[in-house]
N, C-alpha and C. Protein backbone atom coordinates (compact mmCIF):
# COMPACT_ATOMS: atom_id res chain seq x y z
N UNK A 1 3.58 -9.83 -6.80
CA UNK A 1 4.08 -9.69 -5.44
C UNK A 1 3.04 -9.02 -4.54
N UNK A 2 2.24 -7.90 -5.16
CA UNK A 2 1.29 -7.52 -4.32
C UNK A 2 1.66 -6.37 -4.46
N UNK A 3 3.24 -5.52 -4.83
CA UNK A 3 2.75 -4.15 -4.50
C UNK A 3 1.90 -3.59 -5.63
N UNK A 4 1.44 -2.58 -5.20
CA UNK A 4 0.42 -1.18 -6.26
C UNK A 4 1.51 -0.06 -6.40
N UNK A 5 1.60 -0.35 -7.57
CA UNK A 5 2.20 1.63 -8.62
C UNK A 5 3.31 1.03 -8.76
N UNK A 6 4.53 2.07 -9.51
CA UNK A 6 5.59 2.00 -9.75
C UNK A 6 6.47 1.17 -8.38
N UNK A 7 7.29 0.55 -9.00
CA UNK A 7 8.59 -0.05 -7.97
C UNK A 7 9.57 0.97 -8.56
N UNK A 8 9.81 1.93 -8.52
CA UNK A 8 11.22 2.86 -9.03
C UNK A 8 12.00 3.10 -7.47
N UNK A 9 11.32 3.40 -6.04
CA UNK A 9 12.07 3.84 -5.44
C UNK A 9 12.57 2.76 -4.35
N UNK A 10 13.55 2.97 -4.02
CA UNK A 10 14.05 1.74 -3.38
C UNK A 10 14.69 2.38 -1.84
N UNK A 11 14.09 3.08 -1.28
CA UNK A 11 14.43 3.71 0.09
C UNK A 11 13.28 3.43 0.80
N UNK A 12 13.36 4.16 2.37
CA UNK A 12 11.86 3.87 3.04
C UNK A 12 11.17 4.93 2.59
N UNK A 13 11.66 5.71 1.55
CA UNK A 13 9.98 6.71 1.04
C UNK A 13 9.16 5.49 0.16
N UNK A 14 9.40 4.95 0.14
CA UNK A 14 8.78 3.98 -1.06
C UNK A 14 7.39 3.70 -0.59
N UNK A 15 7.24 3.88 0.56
CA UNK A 15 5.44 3.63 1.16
C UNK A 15 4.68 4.55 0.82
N UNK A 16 5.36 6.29 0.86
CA UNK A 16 4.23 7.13 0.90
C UNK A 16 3.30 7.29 0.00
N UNK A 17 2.28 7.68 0.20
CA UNK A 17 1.51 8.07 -1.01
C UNK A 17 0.92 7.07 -1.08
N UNK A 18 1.10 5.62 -0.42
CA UNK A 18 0.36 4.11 -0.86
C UNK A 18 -0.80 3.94 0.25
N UNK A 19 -1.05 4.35 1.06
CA UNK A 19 -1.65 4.17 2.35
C UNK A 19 -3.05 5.04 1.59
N UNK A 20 -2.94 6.16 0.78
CA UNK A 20 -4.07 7.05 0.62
C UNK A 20 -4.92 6.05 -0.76
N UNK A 21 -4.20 5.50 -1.16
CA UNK A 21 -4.97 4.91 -2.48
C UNK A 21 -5.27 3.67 -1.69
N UNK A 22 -4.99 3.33 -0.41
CA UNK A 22 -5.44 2.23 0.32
C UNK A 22 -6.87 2.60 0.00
N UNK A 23 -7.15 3.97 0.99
CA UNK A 23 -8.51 4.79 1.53
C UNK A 23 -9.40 4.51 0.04
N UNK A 24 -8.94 5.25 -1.08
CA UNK A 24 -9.61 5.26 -2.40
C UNK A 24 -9.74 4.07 -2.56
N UNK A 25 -9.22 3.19 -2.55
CA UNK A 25 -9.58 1.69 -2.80
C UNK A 25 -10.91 0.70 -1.96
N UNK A 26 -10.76 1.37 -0.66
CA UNK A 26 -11.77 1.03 -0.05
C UNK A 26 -13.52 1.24 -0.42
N UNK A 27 -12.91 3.03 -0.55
CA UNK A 27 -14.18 3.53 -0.46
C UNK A 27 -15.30 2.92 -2.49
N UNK A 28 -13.83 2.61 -2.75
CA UNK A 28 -14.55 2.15 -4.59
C UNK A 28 -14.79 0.90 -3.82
N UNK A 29 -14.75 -0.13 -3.35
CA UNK A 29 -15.14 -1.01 -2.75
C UNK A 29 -16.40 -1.43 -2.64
N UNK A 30 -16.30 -0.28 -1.45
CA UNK A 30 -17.82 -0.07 -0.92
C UNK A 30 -19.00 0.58 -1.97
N UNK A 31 -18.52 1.18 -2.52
CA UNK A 31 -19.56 1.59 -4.01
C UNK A 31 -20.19 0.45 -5.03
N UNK A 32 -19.12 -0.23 -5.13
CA UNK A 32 -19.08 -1.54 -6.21
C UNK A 32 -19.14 -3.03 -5.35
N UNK A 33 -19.92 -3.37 -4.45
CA UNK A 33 -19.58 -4.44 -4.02
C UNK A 33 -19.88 -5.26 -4.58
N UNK A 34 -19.64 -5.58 -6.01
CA UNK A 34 -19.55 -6.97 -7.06
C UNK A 34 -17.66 -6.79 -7.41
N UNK A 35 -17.30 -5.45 -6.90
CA UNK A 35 -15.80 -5.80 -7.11
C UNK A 35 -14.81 -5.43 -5.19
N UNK A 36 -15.99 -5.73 -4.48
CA UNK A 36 -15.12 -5.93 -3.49
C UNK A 36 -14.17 -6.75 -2.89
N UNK A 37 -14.86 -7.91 -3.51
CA UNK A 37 -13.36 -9.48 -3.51
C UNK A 37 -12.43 -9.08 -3.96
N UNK A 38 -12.29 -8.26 -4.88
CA UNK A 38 -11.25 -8.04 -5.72
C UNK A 38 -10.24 -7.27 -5.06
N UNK A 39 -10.76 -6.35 -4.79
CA UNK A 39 -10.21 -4.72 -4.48
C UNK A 39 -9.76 -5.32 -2.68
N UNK A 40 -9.93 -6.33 -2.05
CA UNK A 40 -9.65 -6.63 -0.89
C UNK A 40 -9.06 -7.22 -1.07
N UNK A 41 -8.38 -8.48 -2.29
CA UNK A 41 -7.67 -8.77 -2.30
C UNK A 41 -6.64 -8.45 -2.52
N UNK A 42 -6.49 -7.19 -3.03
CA UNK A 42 -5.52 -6.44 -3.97
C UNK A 42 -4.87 -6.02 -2.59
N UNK A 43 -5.31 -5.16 -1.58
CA UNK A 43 -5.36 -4.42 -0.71
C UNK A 43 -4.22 -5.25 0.60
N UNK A 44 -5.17 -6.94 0.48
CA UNK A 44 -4.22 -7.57 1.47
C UNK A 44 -3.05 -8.14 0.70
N UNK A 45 -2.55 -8.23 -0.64
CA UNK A 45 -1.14 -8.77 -0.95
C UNK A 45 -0.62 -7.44 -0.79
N UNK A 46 -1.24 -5.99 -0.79
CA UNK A 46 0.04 -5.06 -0.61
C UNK A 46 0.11 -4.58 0.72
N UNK A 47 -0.51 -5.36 1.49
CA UNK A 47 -0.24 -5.04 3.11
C UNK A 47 1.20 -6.24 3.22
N UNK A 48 0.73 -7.43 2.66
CA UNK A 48 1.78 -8.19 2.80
C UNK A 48 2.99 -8.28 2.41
N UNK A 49 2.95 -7.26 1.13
CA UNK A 49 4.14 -6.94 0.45
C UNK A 49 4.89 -6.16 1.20
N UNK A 50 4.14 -5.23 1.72
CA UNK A 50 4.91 -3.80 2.28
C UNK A 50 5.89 -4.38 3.70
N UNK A 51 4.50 -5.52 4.35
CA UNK A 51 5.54 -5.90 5.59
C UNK A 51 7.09 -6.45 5.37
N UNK A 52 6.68 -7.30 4.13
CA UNK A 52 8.31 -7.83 3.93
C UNK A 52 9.19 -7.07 3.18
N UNK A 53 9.10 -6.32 2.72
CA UNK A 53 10.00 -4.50 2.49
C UNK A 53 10.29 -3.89 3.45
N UNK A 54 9.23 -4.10 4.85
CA UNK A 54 9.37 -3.10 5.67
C UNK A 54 11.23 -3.88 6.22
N UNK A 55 10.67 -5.21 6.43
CA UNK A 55 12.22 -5.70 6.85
C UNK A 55 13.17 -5.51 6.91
N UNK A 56 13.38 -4.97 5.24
CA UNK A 56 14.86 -4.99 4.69
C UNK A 56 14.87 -3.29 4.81
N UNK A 57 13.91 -2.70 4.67
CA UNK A 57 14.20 -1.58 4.13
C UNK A 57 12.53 -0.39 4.80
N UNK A 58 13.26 -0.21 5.96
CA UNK A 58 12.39 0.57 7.14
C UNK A 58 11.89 1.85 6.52
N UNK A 59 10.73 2.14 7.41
CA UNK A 59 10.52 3.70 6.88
C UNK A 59 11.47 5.29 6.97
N UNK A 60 11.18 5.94 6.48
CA UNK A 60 12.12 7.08 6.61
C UNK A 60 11.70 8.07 6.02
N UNK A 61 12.32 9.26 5.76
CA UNK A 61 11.78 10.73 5.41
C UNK A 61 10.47 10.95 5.94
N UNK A 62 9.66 11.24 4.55
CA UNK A 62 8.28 11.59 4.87
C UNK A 62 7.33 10.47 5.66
N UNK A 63 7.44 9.34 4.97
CA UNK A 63 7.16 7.75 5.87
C UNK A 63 7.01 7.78 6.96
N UNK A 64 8.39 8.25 7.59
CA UNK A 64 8.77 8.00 8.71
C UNK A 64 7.86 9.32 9.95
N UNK A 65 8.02 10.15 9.23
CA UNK A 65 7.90 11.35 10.20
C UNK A 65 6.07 11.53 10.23
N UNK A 66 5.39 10.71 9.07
CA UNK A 66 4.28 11.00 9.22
C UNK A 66 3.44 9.50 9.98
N UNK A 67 4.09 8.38 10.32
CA UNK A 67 4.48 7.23 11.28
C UNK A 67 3.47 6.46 10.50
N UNK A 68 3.36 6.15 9.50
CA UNK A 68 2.68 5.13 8.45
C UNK A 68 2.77 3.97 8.89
């Protein structure tokens, strides 16, 4: 589907914490660019994932208040 880490939580906290391993993902990217196809691809199915979660199931708590 595209997301990264556990699927356990099923509220709008379910984003946090995913946006920072975005950053780490980048920056290994840019270190390794024989695995940057990779790591960009990874990056855009969980942008795409997240939008169609965001749908059903909006941000909130920490998510919300820190405007992810």
């Amino acid at each position: 589907s595209g997301w990264l880490g556990p699927d356990d939580i099923t509220d709008g906290d379910q984003y946090w914490g995913r946006f920072d391993m975005l950053l780490a993902m980048a920056a290994y990217a840019e270190a390794n660019p024989t695995k940057a196809a990779n790591v960009s691809k990874s990056m855009l199915l969980f942008m795409h994932e997240t939008g169609q979660r965001m749908v059903t199931t909006p941000l909130s708590d920490w998510s919300a208040a820190r405007g992810m």
